[in-house]
PDB file of N, CA and C in Angstrom:
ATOM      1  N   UNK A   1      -0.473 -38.654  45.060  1.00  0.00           N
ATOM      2  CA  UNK A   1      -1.456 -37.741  44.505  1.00  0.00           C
ATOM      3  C   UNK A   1      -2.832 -38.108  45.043  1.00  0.00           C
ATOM      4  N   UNK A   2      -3.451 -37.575  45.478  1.00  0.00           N
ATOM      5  CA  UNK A   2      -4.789 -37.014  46.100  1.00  0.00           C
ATOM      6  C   UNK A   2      -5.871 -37.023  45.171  1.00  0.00           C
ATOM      7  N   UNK A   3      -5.978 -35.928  44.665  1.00  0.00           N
ATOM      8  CA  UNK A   3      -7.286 -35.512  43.893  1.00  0.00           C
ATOM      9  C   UNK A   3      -7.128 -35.582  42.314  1.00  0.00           C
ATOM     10  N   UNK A   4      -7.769 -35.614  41.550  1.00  0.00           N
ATOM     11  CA  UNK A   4      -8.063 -36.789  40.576  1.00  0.00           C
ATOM     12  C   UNK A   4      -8.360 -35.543  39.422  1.00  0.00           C
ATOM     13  N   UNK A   5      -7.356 -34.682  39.162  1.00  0.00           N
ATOM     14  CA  UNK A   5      -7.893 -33.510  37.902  1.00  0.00           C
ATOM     15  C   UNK A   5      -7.864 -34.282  36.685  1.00  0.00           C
ATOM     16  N   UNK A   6      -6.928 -35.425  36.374  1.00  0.00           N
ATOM     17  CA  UNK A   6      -6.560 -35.977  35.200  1.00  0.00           C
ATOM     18  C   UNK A   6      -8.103 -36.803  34.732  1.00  0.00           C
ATOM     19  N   UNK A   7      -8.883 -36.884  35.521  1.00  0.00           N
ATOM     20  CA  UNK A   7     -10.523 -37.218  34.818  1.00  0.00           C
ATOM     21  C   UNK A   7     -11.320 -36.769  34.184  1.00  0.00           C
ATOM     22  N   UNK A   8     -10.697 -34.999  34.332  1.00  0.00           N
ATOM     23  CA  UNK A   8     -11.733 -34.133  33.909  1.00  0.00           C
ATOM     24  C   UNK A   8     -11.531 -34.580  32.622  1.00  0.00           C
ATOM     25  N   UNK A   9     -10.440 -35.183  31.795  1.00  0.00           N
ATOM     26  CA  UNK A   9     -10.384 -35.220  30.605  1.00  0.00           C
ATOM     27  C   UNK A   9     -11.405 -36.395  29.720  1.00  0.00           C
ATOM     28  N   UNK A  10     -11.944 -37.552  30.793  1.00  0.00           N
ATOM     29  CA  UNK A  10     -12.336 -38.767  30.634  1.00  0.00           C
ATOM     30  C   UNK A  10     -14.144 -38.314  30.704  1.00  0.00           C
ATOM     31  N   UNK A  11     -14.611 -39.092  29.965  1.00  0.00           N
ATOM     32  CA  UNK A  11     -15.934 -39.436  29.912  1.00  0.00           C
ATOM     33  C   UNK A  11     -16.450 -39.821  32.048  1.00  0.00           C
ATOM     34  N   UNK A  12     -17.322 -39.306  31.976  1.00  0.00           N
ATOM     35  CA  UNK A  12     -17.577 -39.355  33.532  1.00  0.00           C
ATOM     36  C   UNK A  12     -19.180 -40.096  33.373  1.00  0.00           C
ATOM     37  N   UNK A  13     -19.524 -41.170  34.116  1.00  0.00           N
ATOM     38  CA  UNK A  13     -20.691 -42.045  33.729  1.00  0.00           C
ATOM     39  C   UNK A  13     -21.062 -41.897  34.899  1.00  0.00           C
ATOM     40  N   UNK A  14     -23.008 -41.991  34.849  1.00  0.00           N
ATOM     41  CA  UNK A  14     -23.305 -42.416  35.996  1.00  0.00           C
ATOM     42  C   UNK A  14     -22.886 -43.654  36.996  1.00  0.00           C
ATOM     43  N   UNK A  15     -23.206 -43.509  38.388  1.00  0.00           N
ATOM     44  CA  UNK A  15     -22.416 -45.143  39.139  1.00  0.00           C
ATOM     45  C   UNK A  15     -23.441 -45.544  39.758  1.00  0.00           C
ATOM     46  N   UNK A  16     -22.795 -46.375  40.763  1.00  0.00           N
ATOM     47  CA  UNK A  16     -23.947 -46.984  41.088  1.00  0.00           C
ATOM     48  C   UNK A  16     -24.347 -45.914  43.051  1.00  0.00           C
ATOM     49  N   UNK A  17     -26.032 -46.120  43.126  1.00  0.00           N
ATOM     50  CA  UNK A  17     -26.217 -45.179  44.179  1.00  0.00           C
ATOM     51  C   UNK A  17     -25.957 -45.457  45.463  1.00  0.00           C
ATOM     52  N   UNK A  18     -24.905 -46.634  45.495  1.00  0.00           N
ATOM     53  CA  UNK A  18     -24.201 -46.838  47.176  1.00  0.00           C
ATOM     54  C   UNK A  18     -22.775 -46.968  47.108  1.00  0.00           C
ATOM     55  N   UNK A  19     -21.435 -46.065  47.597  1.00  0.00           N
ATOM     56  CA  UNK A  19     -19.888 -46.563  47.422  1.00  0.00           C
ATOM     57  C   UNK A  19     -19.712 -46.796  48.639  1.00  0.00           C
ATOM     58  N   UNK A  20     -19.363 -48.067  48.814  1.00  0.00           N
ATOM     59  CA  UNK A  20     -18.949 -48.714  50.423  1.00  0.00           C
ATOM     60  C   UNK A  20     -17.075 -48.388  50.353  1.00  0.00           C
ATOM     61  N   UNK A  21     -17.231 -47.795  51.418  1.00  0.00           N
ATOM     62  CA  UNK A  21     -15.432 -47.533  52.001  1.00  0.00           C
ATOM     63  C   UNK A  21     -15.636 -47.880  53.139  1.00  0.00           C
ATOM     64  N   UNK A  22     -14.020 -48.276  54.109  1.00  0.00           N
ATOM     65  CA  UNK A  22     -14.013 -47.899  55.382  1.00  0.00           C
ATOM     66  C   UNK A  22     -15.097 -48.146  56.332  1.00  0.00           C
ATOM     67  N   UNK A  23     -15.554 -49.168  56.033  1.00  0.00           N
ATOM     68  CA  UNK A  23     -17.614 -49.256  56.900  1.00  0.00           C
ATOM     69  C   UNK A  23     -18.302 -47.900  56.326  1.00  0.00           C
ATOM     70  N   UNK A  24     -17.612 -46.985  55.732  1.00  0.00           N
ATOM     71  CA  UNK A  24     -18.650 -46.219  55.240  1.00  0.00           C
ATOM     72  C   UNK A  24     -19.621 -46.442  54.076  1.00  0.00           C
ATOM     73  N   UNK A  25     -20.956 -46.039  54.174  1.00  0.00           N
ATOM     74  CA  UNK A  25     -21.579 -46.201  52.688  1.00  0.00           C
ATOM     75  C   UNK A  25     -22.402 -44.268  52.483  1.00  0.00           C
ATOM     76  N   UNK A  26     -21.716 -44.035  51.274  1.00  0.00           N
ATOM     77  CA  UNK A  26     -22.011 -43.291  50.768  1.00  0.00           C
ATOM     78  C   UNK A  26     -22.586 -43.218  49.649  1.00  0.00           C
ATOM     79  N   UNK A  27     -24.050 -42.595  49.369  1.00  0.00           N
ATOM     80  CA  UNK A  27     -24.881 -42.573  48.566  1.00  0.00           C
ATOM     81  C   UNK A  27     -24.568 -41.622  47.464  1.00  0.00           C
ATOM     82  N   UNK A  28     -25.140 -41.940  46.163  1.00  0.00           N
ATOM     83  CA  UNK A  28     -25.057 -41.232  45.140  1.00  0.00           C
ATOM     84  C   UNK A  28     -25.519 -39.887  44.962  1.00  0.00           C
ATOM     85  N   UNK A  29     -26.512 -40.279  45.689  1.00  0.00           N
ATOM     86  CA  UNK A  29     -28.076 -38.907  45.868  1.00  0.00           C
ATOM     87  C   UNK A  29     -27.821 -38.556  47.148  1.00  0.00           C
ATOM     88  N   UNK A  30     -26.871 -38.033  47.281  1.00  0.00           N
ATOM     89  CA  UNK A  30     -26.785 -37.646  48.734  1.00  0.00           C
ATOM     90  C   UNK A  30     -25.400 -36.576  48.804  1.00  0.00           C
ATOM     91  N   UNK A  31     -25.474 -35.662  49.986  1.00  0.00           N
ATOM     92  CA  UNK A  31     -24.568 -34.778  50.012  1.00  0.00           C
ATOM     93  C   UNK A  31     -23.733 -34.740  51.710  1.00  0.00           C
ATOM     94  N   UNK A  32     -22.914 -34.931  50.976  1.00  0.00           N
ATOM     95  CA  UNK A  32     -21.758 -35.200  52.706  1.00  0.00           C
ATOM     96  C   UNK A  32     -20.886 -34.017  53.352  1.00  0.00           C
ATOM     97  N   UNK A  33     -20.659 -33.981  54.388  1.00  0.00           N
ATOM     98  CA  UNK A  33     -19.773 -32.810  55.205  1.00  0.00           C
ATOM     99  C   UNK A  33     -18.657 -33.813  55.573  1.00  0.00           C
ATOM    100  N   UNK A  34     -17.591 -33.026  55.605  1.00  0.00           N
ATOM    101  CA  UNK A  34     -16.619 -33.350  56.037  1.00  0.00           C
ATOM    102  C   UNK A  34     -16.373 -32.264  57.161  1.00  0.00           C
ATOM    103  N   UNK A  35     -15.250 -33.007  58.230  1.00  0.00           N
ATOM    104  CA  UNK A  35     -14.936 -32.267  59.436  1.00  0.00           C
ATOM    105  C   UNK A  35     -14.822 -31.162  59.467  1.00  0.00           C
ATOM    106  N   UNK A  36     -14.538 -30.635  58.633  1.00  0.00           N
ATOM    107  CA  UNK A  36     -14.217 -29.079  58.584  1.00  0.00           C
ATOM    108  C   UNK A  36     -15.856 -28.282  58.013  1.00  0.00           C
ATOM    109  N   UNK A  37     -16.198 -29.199  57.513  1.00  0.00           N
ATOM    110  CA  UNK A  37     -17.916 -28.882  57.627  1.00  0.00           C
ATOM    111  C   UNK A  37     -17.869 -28.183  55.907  1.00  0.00           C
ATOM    112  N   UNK A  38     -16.926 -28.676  54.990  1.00  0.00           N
ATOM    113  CA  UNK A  38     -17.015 -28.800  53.604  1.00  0.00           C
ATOM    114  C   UNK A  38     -18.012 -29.278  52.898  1.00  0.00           C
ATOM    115  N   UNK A  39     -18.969 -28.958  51.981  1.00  0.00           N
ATOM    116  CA  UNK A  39     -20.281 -30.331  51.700  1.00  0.00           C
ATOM    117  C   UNK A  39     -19.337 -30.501  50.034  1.00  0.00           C
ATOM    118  N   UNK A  40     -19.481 -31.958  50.087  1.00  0.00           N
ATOM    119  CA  UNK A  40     -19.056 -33.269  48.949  1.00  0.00           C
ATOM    120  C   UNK A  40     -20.623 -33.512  48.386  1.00  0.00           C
ATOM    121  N   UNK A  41     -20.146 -33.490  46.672  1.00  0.00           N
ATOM    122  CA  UNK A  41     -21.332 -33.841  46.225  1.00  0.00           C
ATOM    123  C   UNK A  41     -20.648 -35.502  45.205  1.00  0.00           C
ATOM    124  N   UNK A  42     -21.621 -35.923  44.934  1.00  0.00           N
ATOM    125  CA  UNK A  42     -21.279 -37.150  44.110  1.00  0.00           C
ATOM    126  C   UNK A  42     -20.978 -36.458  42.546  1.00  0.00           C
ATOM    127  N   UNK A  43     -19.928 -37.056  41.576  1.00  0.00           N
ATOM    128  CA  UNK A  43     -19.875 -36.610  40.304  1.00  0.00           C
ATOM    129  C   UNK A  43     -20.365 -37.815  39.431  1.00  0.00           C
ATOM    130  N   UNK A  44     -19.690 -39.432  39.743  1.00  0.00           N
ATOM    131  CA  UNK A  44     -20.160 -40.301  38.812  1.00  0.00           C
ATOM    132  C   UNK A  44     -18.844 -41.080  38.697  1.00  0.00           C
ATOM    133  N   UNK A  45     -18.956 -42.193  37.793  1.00  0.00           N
ATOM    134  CA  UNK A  45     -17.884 -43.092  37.990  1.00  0.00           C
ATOM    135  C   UNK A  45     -16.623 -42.583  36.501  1.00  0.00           C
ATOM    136  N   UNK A  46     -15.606 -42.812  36.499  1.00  0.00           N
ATOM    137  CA  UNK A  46     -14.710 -43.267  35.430  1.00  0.00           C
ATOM    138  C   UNK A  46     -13.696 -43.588  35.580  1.00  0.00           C
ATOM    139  N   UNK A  47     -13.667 -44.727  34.866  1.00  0.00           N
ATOM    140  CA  UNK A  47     -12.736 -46.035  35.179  1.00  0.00           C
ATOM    141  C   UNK A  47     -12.839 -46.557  35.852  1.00  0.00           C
ATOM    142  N   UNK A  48     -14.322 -46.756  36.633  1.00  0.00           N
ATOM    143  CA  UNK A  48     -14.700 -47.618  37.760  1.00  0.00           C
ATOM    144  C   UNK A  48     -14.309 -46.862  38.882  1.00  0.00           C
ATOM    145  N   UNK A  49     -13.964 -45.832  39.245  1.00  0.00           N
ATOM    146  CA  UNK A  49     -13.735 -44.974  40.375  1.00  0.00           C
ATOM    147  C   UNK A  49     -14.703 -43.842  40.845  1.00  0.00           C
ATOM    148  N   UNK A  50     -15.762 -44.125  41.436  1.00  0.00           N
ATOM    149  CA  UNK A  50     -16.285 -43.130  42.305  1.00  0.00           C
ATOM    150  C   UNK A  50     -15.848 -41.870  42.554  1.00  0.00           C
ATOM    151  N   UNK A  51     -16.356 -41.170  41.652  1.00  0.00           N
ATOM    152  CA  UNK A  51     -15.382 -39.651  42.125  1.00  0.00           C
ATOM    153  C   UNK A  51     -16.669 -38.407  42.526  1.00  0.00           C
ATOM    154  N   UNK A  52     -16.056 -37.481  43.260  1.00  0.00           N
ATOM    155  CA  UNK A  52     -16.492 -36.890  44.333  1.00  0.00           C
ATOM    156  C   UNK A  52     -16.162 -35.049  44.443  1.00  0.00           C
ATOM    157  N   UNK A  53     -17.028 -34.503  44.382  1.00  0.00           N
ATOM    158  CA  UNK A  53     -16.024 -33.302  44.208  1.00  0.00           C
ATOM    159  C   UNK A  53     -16.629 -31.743  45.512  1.00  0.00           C
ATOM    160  N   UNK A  54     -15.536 -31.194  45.906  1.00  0.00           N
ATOM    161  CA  UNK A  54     -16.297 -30.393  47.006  1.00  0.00           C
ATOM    162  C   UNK A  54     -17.186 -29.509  46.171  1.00  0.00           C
ATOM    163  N   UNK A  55     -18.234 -28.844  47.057  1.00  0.00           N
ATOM    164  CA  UNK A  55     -19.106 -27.996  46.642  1.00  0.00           C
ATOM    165  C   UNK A  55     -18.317 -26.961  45.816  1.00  0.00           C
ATOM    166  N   UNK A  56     -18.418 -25.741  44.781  1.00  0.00           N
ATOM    167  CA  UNK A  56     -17.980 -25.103  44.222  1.00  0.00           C
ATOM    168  C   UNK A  56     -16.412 -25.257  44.070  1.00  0.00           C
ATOM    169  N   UNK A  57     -16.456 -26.191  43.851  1.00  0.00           N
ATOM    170  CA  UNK A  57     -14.949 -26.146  43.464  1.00  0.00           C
ATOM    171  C   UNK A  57     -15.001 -27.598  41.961  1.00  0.00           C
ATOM    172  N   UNK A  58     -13.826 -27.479  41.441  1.00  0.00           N
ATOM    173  CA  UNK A  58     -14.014 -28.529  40.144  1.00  0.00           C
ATOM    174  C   UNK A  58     -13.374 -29.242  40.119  1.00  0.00           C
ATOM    175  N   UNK A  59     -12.273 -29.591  41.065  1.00  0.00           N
ATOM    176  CA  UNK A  59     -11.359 -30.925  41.027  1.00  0.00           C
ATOM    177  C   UNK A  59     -12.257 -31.872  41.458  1.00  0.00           C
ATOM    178  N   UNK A  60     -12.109 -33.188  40.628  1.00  0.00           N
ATOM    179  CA  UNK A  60     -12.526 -34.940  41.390  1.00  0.00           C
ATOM    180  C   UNK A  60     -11.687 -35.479  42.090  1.00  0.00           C
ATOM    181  N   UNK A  61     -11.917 -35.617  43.369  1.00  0.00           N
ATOM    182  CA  UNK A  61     -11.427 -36.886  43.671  1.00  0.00           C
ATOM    183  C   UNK A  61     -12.086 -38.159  44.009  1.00  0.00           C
ATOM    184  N   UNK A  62     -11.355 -39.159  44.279  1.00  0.00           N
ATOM    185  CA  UNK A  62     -11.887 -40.429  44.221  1.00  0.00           C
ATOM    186  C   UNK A  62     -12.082 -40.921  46.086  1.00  0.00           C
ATOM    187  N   UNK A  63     -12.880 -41.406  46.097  1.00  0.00           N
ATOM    188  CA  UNK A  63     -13.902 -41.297  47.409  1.00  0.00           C
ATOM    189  C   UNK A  63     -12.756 -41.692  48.364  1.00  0.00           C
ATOM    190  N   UNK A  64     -12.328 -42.489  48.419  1.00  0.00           N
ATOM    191  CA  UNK A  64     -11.314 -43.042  49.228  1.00  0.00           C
ATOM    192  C   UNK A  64     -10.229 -42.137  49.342  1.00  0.00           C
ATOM    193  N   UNK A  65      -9.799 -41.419  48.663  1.00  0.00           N
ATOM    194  CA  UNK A  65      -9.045 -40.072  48.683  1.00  0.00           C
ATOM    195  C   UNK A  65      -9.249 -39.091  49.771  1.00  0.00           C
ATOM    196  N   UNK A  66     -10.720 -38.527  49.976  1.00  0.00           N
ATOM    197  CA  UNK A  66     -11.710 -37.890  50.377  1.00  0.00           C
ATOM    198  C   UNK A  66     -11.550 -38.592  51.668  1.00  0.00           C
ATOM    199  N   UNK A  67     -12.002 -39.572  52.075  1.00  0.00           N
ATOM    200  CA  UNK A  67     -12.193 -40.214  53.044  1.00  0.00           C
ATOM    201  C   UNK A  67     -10.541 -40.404  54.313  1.00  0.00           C
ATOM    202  N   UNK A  68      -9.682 -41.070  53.272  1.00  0.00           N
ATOM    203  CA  UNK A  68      -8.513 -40.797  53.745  1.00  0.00           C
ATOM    204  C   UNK A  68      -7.556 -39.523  53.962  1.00  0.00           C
ATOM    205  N   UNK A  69      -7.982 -38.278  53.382  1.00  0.00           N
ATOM    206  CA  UNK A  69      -7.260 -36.949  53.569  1.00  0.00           C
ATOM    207  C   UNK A  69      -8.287 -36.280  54.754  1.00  0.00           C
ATOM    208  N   UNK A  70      -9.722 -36.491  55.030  1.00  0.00           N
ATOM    209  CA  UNK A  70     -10.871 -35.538  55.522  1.00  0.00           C
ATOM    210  C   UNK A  70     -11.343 -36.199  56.544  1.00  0.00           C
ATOM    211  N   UNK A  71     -11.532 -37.417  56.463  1.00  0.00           N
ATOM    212  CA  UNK A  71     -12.176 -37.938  57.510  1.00  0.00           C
ATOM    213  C   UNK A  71     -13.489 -39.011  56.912  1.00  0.00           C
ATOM    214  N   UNK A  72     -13.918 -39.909  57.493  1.00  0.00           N
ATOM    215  CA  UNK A  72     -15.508 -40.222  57.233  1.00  0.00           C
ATOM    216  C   UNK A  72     -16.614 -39.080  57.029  1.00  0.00           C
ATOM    217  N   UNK A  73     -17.106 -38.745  55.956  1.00  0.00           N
ATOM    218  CA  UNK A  73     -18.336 -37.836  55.691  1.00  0.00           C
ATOM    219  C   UNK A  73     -19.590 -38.731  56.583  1.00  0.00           C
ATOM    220  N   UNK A  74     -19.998 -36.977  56.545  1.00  0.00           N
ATOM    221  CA  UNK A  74     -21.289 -37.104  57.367  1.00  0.00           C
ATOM    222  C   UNK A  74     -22.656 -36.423  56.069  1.00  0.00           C
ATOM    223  N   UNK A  75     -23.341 -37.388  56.912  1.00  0.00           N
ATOM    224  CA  UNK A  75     -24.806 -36.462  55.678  1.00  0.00           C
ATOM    225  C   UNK A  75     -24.984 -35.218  56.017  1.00  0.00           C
ATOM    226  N   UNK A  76     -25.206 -34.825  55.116  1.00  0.00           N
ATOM    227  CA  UNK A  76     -25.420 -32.918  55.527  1.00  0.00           C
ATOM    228  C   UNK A  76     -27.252 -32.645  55.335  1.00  0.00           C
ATOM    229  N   UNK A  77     -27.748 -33.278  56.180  1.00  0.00           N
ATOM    230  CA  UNK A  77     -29.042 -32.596  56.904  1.00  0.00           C
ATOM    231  C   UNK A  77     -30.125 -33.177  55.569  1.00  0.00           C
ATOM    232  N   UNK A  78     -29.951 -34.310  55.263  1.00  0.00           N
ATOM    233  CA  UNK A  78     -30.653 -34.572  53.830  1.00  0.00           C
ATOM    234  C   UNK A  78     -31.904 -35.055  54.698  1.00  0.00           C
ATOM    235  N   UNK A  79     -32.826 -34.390  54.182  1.00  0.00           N
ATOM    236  CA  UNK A  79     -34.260 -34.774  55.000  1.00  0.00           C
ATOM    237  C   UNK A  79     -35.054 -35.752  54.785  1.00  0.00           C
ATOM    238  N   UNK A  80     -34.789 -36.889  53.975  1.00  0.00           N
ATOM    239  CA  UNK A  80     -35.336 -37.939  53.487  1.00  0.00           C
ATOM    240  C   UNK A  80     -34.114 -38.739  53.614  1.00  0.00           C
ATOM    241  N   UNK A  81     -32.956 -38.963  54.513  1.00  0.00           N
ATOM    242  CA  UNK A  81     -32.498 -39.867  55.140  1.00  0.00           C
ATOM    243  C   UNK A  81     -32.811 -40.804  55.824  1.00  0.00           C
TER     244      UNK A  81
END
C-alpha cells in the first residue's frame, strides 16, 4: 500500500520544516513537482510520518511513498528558494 487514506482519520500535527529522504530534503513551506509535473504540497506529521498530498486531490501519502512511486520532487518555482 502506497498512499496513506487511513490518516485522514488521525489527528494530523504540524512537523518539522525539513524531511530528509533519499539525499532528498524537502521543506515544509515549500511546494514540489513531480515528473509528471504534479505539484505536492506538505500536510503535517501523524505518527511521526511526514505526509504529503497532491494538489487538489485528498489522499496522504507518506513522503517516501511519493518519492519511491514518482520520483525525487523538484521545487516548483518557489521564489524565495
Amino acid at each position: 500500500m502506497t498512499d496513506i487514506e487511513a490518516f485522514e482519520s488521525f489527528t494530523i500535527k504540524p512537523g518539522p520544516s525539513t524531511t530528509l529522504y533519499r539525499n532528498g530534503s524537502y521543506r515544509s513551506d515549500r511546494e514540489y513537482l513531480d515528473a509528471s509535473g504534479d505539484r505536492w504540497v506538505y500536510v503535517g506529521l501523524c505518527d511521526g510520518d511526514p505526509l504529503w498530498r497532491r494538489e487538489n486531490e485528498q489522499t496522504m501519502w507518506v513522503i517516501n511513498a511519493v518519492v519511491d512511486q514518482f520520483g525525487p520532487l523538484t521545487e516548483a518555482g518557489n521564489p524565495d528558494a
